[in-house]
Protein backbone atom coordinates (compact mmCIF):
# COMPACT_ATOMS: atom_id res chain seq x y z
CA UNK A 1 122.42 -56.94 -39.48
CA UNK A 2 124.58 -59.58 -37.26
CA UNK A 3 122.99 -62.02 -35.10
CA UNK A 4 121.61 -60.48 -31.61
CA UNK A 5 121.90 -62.37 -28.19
CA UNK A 6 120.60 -60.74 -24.73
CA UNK A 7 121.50 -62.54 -22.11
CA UNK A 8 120.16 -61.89 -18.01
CA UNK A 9 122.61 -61.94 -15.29
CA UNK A 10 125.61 -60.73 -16.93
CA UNK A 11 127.63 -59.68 -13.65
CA UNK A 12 131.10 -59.90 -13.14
CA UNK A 13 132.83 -63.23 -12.90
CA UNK A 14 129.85 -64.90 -13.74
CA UNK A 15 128.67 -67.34 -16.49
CA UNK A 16 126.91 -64.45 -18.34
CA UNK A 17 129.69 -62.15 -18.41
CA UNK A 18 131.63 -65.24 -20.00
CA UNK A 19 128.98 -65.92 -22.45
CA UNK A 20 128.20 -61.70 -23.41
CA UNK A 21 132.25 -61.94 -24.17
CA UNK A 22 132.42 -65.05 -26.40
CA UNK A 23 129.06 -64.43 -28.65
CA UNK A 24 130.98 -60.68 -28.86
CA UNK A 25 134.42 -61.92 -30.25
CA UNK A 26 131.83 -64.24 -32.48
CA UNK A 27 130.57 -61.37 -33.74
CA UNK A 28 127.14 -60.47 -32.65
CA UNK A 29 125.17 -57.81 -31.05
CA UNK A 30 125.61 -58.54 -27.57
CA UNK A 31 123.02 -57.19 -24.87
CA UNK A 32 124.37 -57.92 -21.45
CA UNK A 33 121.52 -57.33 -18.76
CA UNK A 34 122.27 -57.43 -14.99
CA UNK A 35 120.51 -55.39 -12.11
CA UNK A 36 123.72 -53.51 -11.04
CA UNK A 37 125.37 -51.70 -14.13
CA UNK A 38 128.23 -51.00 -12.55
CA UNK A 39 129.02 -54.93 -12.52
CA UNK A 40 129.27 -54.71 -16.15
CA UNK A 41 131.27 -51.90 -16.83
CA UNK A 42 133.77 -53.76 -18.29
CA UNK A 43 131.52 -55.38 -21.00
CA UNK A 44 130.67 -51.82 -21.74
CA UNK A 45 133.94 -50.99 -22.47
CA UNK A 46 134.39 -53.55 -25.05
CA UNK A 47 131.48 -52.31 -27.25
CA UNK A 48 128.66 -54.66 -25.49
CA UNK A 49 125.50 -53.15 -25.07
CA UNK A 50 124.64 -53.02 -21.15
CA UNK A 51 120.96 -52.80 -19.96
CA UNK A 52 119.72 -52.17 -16.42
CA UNK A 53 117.42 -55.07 -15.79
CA UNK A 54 115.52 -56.48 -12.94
CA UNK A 55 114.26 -59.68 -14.08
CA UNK A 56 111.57 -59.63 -10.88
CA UNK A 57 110.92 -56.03 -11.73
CA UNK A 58 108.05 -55.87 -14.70
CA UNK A 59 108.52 -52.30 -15.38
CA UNK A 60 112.59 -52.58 -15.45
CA UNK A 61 111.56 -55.35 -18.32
CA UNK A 62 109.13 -53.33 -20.10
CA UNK A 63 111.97 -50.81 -20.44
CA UNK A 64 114.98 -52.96 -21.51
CA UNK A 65 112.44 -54.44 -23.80
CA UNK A 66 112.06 -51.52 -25.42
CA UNK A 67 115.86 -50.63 -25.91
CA UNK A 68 116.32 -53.99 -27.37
CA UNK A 69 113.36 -53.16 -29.72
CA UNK A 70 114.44 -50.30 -30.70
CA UNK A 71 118.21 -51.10 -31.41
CA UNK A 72 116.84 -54.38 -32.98
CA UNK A 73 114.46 -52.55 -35.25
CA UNK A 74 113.04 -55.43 -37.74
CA UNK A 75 115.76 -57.90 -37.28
CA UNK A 76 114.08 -59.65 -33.99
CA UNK A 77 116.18 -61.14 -31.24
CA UNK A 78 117.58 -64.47 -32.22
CA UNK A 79 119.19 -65.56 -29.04
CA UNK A 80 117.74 -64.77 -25.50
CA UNK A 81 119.45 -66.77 -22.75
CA UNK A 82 118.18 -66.87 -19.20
CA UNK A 83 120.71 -66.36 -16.76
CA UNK A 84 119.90 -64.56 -13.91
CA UNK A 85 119.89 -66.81 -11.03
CA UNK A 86 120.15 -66.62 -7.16
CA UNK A 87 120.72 -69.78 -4.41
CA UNK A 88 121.30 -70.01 -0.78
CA UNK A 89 123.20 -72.86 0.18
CA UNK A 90 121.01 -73.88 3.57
CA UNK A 91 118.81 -76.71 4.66
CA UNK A 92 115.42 -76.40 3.94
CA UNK A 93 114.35 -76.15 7.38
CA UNK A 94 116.30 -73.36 8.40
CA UNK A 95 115.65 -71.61 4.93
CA UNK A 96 113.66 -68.30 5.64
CA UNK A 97 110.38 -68.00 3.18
CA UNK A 98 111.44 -64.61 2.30
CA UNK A 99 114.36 -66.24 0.74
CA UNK A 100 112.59 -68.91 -1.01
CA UNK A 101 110.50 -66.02 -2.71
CA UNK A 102 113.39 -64.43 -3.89
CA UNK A 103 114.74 -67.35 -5.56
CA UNK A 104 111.63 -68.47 -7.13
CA UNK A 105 110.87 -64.79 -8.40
CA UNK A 106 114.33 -64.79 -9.43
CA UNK A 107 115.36 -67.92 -10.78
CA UNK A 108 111.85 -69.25 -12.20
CA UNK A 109 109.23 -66.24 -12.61
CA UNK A 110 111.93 -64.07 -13.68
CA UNK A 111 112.77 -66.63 -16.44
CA UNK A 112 109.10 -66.28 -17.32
CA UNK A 113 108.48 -62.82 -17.15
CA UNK A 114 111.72 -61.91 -19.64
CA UNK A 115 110.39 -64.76 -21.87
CA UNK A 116 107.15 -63.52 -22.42
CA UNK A 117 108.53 -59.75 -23.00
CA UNK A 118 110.96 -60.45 -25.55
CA UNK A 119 108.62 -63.27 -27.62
CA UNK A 120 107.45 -61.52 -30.33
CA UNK A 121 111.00 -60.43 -31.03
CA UNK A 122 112.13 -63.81 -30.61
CA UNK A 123 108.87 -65.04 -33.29
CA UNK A 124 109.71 -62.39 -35.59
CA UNK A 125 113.36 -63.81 -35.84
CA UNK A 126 112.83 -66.95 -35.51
CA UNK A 127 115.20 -67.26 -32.78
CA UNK A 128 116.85 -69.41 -29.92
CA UNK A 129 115.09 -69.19 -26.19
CA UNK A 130 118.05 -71.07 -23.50
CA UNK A 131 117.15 -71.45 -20.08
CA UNK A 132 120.49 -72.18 -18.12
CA UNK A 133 118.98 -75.28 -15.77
CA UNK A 134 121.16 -77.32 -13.32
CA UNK A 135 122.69 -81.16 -12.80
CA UNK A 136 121.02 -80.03 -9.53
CA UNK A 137 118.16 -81.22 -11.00
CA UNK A 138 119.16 -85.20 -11.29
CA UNK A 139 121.61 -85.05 -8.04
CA UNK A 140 119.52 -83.46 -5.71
CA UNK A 141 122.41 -82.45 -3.23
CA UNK A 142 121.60 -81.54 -0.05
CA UNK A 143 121.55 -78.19 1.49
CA UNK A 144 119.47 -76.65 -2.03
CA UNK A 145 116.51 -77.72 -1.80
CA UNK A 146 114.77 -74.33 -3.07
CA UNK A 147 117.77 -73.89 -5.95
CA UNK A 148 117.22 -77.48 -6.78
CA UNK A 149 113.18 -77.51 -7.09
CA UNK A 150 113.43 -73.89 -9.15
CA UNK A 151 116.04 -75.13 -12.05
CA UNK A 152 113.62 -78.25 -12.04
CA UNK A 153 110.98 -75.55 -12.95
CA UNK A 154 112.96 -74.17 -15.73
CA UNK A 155 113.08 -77.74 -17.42
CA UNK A 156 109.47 -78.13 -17.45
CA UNK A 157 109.01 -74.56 -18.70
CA UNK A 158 111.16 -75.71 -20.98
CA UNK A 159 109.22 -78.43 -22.17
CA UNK A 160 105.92 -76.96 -22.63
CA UNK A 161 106.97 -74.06 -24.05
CA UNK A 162 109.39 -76.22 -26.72
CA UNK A 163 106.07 -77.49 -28.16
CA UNK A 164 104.02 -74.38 -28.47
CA UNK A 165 106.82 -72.23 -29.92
CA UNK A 166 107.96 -74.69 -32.16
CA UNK A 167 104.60 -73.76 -34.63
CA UNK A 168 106.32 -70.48 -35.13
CA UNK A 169 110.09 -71.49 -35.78
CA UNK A 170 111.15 -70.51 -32.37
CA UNK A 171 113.68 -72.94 -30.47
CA UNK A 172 113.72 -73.91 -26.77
CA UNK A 173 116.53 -75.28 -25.38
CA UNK A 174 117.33 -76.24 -21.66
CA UNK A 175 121.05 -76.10 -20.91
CA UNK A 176 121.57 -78.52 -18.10
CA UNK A 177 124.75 -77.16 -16.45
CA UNK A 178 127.20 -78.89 -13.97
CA UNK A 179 129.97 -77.34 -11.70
CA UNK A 180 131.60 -73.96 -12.91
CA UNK A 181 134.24 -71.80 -11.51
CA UNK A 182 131.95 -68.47 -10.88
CA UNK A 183 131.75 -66.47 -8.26
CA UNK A 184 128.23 -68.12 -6.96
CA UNK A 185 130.08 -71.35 -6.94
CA UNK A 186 133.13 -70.38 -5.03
CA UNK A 187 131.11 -68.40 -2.27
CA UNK A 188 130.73 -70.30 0.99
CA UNK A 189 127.13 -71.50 1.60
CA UNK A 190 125.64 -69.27 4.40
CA UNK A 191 125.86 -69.32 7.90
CA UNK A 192 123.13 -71.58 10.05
CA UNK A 193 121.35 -70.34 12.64
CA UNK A 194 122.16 -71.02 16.33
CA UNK A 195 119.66 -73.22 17.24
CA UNK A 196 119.81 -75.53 13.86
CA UNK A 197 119.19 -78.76 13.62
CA UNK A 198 122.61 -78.97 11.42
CA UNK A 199 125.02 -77.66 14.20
CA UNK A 200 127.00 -81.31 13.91
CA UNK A 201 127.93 -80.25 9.95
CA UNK A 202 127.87 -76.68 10.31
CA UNK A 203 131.28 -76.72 9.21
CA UNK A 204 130.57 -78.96 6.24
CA UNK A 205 127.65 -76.84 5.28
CA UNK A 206 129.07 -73.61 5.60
CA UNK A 207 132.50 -74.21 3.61
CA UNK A 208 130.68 -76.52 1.22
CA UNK A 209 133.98 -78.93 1.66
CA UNK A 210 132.27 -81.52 -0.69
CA UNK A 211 132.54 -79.49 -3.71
CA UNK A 212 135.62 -80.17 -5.69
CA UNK A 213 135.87 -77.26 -7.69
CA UNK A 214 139.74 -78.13 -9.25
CA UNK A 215 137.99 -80.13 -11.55
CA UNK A 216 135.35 -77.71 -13.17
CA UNK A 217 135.62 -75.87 -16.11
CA UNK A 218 136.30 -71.83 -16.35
CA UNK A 219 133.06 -69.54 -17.42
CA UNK A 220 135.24 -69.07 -20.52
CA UNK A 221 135.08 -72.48 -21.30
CA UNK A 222 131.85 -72.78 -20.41
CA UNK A 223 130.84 -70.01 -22.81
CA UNK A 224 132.95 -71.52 -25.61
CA UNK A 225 131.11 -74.61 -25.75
CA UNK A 226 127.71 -72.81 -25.16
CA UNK A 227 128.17 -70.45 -28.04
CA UNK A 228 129.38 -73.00 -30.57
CA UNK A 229 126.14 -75.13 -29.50
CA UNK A 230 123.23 -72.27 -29.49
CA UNK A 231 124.78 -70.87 -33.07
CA UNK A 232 124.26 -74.29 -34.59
CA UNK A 233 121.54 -76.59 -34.09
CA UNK A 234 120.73 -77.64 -30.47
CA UNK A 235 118.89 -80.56 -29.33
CA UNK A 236 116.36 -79.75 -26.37
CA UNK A 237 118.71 -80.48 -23.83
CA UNK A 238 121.97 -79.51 -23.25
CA UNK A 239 124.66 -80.74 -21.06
CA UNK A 240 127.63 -78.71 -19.98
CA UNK A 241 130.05 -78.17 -16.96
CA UNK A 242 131.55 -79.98 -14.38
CA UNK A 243 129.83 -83.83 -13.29
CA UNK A 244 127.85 -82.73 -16.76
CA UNK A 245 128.38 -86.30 -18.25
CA UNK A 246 127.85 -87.84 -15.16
CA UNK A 247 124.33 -86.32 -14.52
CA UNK A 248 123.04 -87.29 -18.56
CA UNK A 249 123.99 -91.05 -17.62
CA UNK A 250 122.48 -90.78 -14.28
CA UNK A 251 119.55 -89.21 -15.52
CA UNK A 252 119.18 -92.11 -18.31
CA UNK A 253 120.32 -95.58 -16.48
CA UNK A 254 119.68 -95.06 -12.81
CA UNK A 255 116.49 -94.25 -10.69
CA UNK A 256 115.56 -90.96 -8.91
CA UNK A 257 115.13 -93.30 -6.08
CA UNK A 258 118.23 -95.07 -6.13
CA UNK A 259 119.81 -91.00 -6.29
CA UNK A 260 118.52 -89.97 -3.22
CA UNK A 261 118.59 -92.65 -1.22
């Protein structure tokens, strides 16, 4: 049987819809998984497999495991790539809890919680895990602190779990990725509270002015490159997108410190 791929997050616009399309016209079993099917109709309609999944939602796992599983048969998944991802584009201190639970659930435990369902697929196919991280991560802009602290999380996950896979031919690769032209990245950040601390730069904040998004790359470009890394051999890290070059150097020759300051 071809080569199977489930990716999380696959609604449209976005960087998983790009990828679900390119590892299709590569020819492999494509499952696209998002938490709204009707944002993925039109994968559907070009022969990808669509699954309803929550990735914060264990029993909406437990069931899109088993459809993979049973689609999969003994063949194993040897691709999963973990997606799904939320932000809020606020400062920290106006940044409701509630909302930094539903990124962390989302963008870190979900990461998890899909990881640990679909490992003994992944074993038995000795397959690819790809956790879609963030330049976030070495910039540290402003304005994302929650976003910023929960790709960090994926990296270390990312890490750990590289070394005690790696005994049973399973890969782990962290996809550090820069500026793209989705949906999330277009969308204005969201709107600050009256009484914030911010009200000089609301403007700023709000219409995320800084952000220079002429110069990043399409999802479909994106994908291109992703696909034709993840079907060869990937290092642990991967660097793709917009300021993507600019991150590995910064990340190599200059000092957290000297970053932030």
């Amino acid at each position: 049987m071809a080569e199977t791929v489930l990716i999380t997050g696959c609604s449209q616009g976005g960087i998983g819809d790009a990828l679900a399309r390119e590892f299709h016209a590569r020819g492999l079993i494509v499952f696209a998984a998002a938490r709204d099917l009707t944002k993925t109709s039109s994968l559907k309609e070009i022969g990808i497999h669509t699954l309803e999944m929550d990735v914060t939602d264990t029993a909406s796992i437990k069931q899109a495991t088993e459809t993979v599983r049973q689609a999969t048969g003994d063949h194993g998944l040897d691709i999963l790539i973990n997606n799904a991802g939320v932000t809020r584009i606020l400062p920290f201190a106006d940044c409701p809890v509630e909302d930094m639970r539903c990124i962390v659930n989302t963008n870190v435990l979900g990461s998890f919680a899909v990881t640990q369902a679909f490992l003994s697929m992944l074993i038995q196919a000795k397959g690819t895990v790809a956790n879609i991280g963030s330049v976030n991560e070495v910039f540290a802009p402003a304005f994302n602190a929650v976003y910023n602290a929960s790709k960090a999380a994926l990296t270390a996950f990312s890490r750990t779990l590289r070394a005690e896979l790696a005994p049973f031919g399973v890969r782990v690769v962290a996809i550090r990725t820069g500026g793209i032209k989705t949906n999330m990245t277009r969308a204005e950040g969201d709107r600050l509270p009256g009484d914030s601390l911010y009200q000089p730069v609301r403007e700023t904040i709000e219409r995320r002015t800084w952000i220079r998004y002429d110069s990043f790359p399409t999802p479909e470009q994106y994908a291109k490159r992703v696909a034709h890394d993840l079907l060869g051999r990937p290092g642990p890290i991967l660097w793709r997108g917009g300021m993507s070059t600019a991150a590995r150097l910064a990340d190599i020759f200059v000092s957290p410190v000297l970053l932030v300051s």
